[in-house]
PDB file of N, CA and C in Angstrom:
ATOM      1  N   UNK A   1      83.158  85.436 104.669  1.00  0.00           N
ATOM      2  CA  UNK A   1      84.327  85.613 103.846  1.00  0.00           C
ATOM      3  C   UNK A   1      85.545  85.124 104.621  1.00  0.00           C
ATOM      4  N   UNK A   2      86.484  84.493 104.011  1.00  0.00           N
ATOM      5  CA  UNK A   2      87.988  83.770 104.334  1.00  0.00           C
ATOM      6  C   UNK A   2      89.094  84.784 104.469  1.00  0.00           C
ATOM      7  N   UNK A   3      89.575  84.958 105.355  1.00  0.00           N
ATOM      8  CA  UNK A   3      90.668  85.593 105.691  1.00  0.00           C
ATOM      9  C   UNK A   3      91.791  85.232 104.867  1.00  0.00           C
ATOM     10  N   UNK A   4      92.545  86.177 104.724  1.00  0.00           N
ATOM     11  CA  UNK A   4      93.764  85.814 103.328  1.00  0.00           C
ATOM     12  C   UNK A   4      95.480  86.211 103.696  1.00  0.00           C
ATOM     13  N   UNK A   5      96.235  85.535 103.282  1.00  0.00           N
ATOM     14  CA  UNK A   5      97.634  86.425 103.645  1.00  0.00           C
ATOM     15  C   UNK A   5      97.439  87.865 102.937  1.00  0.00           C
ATOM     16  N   UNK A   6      98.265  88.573 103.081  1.00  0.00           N
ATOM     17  CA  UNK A   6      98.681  90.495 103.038  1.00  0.00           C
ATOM     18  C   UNK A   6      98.775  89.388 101.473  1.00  0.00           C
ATOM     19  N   UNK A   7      98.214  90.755 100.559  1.00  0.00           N
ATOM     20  CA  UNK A   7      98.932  90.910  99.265  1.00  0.00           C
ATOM     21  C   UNK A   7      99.438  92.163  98.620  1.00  0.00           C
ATOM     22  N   UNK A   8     100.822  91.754  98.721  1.00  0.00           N
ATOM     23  CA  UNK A   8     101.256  93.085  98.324  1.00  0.00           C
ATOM     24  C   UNK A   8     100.506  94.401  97.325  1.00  0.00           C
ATOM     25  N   UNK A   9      99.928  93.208  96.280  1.00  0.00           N
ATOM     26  CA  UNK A   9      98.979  94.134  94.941  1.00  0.00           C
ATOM     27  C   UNK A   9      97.935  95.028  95.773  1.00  0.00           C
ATOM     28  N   UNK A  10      97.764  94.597  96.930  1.00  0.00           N
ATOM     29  CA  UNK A  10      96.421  95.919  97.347  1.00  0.00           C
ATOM     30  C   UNK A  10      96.734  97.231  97.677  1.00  0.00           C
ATOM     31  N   UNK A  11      98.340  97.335  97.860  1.00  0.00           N
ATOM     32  CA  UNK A  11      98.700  99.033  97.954  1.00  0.00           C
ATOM     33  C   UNK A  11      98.953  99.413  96.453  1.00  0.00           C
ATOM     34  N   UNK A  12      98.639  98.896  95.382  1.00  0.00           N
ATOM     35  CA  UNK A  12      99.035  98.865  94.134  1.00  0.00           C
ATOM     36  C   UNK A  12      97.616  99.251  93.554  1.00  0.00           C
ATOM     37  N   UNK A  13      96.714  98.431  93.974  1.00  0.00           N
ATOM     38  CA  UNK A  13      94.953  98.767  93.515  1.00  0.00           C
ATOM     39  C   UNK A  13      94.901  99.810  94.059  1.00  0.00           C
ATOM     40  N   UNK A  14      95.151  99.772  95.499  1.00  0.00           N
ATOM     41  CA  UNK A  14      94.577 101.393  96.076  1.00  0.00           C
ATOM     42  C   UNK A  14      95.048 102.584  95.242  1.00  0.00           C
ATOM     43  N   UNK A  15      96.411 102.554  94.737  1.00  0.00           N
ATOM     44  CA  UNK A  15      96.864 103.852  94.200  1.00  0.00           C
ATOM     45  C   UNK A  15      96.778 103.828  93.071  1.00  0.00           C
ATOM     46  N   UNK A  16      96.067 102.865  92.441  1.00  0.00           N
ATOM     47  CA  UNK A  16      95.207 103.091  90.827  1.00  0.00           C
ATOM     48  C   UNK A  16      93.860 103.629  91.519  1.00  0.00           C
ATOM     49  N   UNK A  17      93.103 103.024  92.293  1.00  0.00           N
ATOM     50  CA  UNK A  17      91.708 103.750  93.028  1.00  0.00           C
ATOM     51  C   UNK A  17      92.040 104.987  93.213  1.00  0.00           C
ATOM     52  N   UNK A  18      93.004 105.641  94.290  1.00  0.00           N
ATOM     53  CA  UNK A  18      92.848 107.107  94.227  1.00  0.00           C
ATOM     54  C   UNK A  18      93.025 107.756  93.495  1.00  0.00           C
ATOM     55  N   UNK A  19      94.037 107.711  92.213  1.00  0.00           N
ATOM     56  CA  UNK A  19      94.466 108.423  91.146  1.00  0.00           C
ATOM     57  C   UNK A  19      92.961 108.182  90.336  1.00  0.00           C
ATOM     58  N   UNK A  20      91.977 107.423  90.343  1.00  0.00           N
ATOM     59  CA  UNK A  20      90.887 107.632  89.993  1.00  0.00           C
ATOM     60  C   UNK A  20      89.795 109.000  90.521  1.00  0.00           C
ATOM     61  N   UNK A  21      89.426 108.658  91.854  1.00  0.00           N
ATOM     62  CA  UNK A  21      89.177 109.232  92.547  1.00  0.00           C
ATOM     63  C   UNK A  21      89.906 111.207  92.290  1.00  0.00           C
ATOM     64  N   UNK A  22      91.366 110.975  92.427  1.00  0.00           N
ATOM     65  CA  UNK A  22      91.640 112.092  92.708  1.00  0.00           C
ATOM     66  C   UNK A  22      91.762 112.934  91.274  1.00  0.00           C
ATOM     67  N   UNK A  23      91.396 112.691  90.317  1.00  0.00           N
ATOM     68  CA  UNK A  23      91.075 112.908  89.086  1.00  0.00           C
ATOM     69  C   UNK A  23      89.775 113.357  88.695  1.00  0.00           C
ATOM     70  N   UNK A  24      89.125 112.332  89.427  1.00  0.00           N
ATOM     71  CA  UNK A  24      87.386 112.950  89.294  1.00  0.00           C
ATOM     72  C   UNK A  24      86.997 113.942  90.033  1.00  0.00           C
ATOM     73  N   UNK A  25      87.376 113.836  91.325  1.00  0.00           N
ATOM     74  CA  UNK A  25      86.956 114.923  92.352  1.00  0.00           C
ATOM     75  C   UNK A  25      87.912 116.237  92.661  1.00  0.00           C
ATOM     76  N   UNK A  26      89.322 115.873  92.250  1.00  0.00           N
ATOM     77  CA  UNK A  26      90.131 116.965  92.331  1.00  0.00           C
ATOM     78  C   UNK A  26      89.882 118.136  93.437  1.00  0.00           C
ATOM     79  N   UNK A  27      90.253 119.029  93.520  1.00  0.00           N
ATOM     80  CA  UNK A  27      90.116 119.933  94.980  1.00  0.00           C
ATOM     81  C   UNK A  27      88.797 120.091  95.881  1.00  0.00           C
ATOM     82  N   UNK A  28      88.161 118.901  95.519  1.00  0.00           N
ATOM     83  CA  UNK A  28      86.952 118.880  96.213  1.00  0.00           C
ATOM     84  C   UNK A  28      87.516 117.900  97.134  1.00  0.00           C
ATOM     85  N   UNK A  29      88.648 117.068  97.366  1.00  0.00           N
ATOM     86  CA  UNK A  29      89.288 115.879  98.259  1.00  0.00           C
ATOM     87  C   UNK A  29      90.208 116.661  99.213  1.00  0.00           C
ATOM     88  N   UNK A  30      89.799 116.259 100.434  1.00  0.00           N
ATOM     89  CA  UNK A  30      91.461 116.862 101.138  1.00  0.00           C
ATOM     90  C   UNK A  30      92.104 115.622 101.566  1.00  0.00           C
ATOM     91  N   UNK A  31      92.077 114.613 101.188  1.00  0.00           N
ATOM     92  CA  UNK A  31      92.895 113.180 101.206  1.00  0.00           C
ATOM     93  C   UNK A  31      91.660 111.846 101.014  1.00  0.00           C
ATOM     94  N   UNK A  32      92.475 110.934 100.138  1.00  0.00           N
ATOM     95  CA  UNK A  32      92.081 109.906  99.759  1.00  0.00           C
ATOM     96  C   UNK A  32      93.483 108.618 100.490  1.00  0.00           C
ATOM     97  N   UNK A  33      92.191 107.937 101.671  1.00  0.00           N
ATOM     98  CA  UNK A  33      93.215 106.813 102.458  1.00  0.00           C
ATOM     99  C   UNK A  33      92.447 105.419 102.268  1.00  0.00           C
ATOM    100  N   UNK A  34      93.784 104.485 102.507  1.00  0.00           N
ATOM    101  CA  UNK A  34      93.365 103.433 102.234  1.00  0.00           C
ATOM    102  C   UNK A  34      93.306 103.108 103.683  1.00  0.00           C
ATOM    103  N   UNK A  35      92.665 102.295 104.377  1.00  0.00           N
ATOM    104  CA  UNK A  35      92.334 102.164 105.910  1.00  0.00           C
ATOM    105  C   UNK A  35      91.667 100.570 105.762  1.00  0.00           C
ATOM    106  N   UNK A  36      91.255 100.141 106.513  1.00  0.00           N
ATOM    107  CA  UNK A  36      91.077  98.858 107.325  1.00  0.00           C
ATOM    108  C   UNK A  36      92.040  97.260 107.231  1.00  0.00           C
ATOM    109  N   UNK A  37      92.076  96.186 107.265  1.00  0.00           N
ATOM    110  CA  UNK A  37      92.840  95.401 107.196  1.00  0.00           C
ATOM    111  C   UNK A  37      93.735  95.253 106.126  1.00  0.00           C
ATOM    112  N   UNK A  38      93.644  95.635 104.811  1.00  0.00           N
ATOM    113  CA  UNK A  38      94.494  95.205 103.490  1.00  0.00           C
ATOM    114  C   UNK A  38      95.581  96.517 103.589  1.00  0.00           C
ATOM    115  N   UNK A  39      95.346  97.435 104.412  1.00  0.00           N
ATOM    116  CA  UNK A  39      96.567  98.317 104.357  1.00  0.00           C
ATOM    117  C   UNK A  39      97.469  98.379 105.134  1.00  0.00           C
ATOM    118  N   UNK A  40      97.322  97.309 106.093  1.00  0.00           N
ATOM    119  CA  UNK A  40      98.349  96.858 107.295  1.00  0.00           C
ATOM    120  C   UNK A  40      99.351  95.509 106.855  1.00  0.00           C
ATOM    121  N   UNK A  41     100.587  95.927 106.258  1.00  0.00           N
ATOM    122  CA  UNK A  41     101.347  94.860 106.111  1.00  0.00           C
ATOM    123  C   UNK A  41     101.085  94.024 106.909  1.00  0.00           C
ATOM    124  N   UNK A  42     101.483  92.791 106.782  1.00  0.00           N
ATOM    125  CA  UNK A  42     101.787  91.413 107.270  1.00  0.00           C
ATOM    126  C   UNK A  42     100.525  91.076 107.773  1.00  0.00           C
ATOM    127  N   UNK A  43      99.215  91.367 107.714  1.00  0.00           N
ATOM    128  CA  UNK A  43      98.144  91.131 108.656  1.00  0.00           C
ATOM    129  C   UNK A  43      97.029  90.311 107.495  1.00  0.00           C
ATOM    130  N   UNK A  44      96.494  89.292 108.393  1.00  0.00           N
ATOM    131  CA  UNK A  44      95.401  88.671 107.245  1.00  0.00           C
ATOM    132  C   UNK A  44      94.169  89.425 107.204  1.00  0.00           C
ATOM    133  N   UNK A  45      93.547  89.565 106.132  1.00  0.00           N
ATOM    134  CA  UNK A  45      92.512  90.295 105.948  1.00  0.00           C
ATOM    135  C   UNK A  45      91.847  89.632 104.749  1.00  0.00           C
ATOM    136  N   UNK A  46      90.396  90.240 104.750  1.00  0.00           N
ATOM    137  CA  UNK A  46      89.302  89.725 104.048  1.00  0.00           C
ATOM    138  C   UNK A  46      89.656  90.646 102.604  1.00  0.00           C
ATOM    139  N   UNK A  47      89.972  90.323 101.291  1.00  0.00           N
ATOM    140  CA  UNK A  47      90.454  90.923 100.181  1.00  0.00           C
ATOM    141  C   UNK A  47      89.360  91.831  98.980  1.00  0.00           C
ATOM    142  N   UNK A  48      89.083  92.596 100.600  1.00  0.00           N
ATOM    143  CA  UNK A  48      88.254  93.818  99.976  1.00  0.00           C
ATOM    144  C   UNK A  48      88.509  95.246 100.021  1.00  0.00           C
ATOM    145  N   UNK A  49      89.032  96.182  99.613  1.00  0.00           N
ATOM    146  CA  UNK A  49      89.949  97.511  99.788  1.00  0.00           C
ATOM    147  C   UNK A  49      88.401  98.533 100.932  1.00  0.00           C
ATOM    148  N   UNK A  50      89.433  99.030 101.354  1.00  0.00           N
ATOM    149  CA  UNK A  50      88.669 100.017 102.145  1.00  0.00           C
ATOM    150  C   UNK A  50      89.315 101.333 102.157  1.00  0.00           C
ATOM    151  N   UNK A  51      87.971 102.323 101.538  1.00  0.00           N
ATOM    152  CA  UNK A  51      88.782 103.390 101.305  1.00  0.00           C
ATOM    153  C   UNK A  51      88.036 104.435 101.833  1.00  0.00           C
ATOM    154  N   UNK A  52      88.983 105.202 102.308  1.00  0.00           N
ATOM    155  CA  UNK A  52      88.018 106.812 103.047  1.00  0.00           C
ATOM    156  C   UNK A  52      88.257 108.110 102.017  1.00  0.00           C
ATOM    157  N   UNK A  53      87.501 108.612 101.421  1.00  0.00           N
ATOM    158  CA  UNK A  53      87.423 109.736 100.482  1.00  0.00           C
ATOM    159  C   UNK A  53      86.704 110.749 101.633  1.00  0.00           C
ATOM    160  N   UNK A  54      88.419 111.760 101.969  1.00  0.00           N
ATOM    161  CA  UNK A  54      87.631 112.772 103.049  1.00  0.00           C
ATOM    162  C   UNK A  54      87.745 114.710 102.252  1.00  0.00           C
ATOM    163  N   UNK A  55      86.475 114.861 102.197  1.00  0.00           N
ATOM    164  CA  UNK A  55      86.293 116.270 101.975  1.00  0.00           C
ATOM    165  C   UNK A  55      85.667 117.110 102.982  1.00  0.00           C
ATOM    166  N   UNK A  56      85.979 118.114 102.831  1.00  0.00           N
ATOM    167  CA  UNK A  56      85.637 119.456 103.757  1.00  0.00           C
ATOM    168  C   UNK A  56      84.191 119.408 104.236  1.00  0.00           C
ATOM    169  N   UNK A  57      83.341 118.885 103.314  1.00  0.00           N
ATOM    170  CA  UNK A  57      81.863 119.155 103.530  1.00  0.00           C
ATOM    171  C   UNK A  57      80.828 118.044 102.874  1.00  0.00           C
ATOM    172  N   UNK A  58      80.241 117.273 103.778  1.00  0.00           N
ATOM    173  CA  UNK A  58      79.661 116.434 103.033  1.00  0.00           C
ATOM    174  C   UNK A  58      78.708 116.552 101.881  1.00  0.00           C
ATOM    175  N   UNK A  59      78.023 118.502 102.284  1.00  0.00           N
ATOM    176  CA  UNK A  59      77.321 118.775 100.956  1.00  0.00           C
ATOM    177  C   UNK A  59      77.947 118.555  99.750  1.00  0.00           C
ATOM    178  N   UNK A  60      79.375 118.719  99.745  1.00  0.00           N
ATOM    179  CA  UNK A  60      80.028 118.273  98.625  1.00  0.00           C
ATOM    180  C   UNK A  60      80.284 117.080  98.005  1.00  0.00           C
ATOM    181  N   UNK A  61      79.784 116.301  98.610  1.00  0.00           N
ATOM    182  CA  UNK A  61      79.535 115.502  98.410  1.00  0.00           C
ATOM    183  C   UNK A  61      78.380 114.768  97.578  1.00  0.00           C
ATOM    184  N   UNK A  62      77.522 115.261  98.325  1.00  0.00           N
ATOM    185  CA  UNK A  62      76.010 114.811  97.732  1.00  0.00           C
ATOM    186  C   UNK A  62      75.959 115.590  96.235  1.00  0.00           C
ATOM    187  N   UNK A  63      76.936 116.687  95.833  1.00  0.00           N
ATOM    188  CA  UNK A  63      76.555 117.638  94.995  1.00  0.00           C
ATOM    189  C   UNK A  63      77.143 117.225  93.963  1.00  0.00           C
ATOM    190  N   UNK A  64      77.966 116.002  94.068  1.00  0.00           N
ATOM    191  CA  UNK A  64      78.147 115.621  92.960  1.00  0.00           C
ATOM    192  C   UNK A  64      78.789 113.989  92.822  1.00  0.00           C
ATOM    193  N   UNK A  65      77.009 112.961  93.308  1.00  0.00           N
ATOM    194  CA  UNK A  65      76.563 111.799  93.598  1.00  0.00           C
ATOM    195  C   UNK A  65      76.334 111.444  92.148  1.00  0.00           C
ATOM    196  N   UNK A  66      76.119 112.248  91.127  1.00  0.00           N
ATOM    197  CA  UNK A  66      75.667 111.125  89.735  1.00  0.00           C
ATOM    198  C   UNK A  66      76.913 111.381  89.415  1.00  0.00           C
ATOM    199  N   UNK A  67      77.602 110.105  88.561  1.00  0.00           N
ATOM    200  CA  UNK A  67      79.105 110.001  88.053  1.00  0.00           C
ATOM    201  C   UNK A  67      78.974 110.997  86.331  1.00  0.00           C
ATOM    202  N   UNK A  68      79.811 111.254  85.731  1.00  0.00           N
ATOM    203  CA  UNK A  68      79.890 111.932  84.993  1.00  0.00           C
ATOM    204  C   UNK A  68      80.638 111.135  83.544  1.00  0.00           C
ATOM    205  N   UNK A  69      80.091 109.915  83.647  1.00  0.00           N
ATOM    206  CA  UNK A  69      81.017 109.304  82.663  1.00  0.00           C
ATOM    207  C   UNK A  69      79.818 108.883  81.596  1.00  0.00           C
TER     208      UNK A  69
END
């Protein structure tokens, strides 16, 4: 994959992604971050979002692995 200039729109996707996220999982999240190259202004990166969905317990996780849609 090709390295790309910063685009501004990826702090814009991310906070449509978490408002997803933080909608579905609600107090089961104790923060939803956007992390690796596309969230560092000015830096080239490969134009794929990277996101950390961190909760208290990973059982909580697994406990609710099938989506509900």
């Amino acid at each position: 994959m090709i390295l790309t200039l910063h685009n501004p729109e990826w702090a814009t996707e991310f906070a449509a992604l978490r408002d997803v996220y933080v909608s579905s999982l609600g107090k089961l999240l104790l923060r939803v971050e956007h992390v690796g190259s596309t969230a560092v202004p000015n830096l080239r990166a490969k134009p794929i979002l990277d996101i950390d969905i961190v909760m208290p317990s990973y059982s909580l996780a697994t406990s609710r692995a099938e989506p509900n849609w």
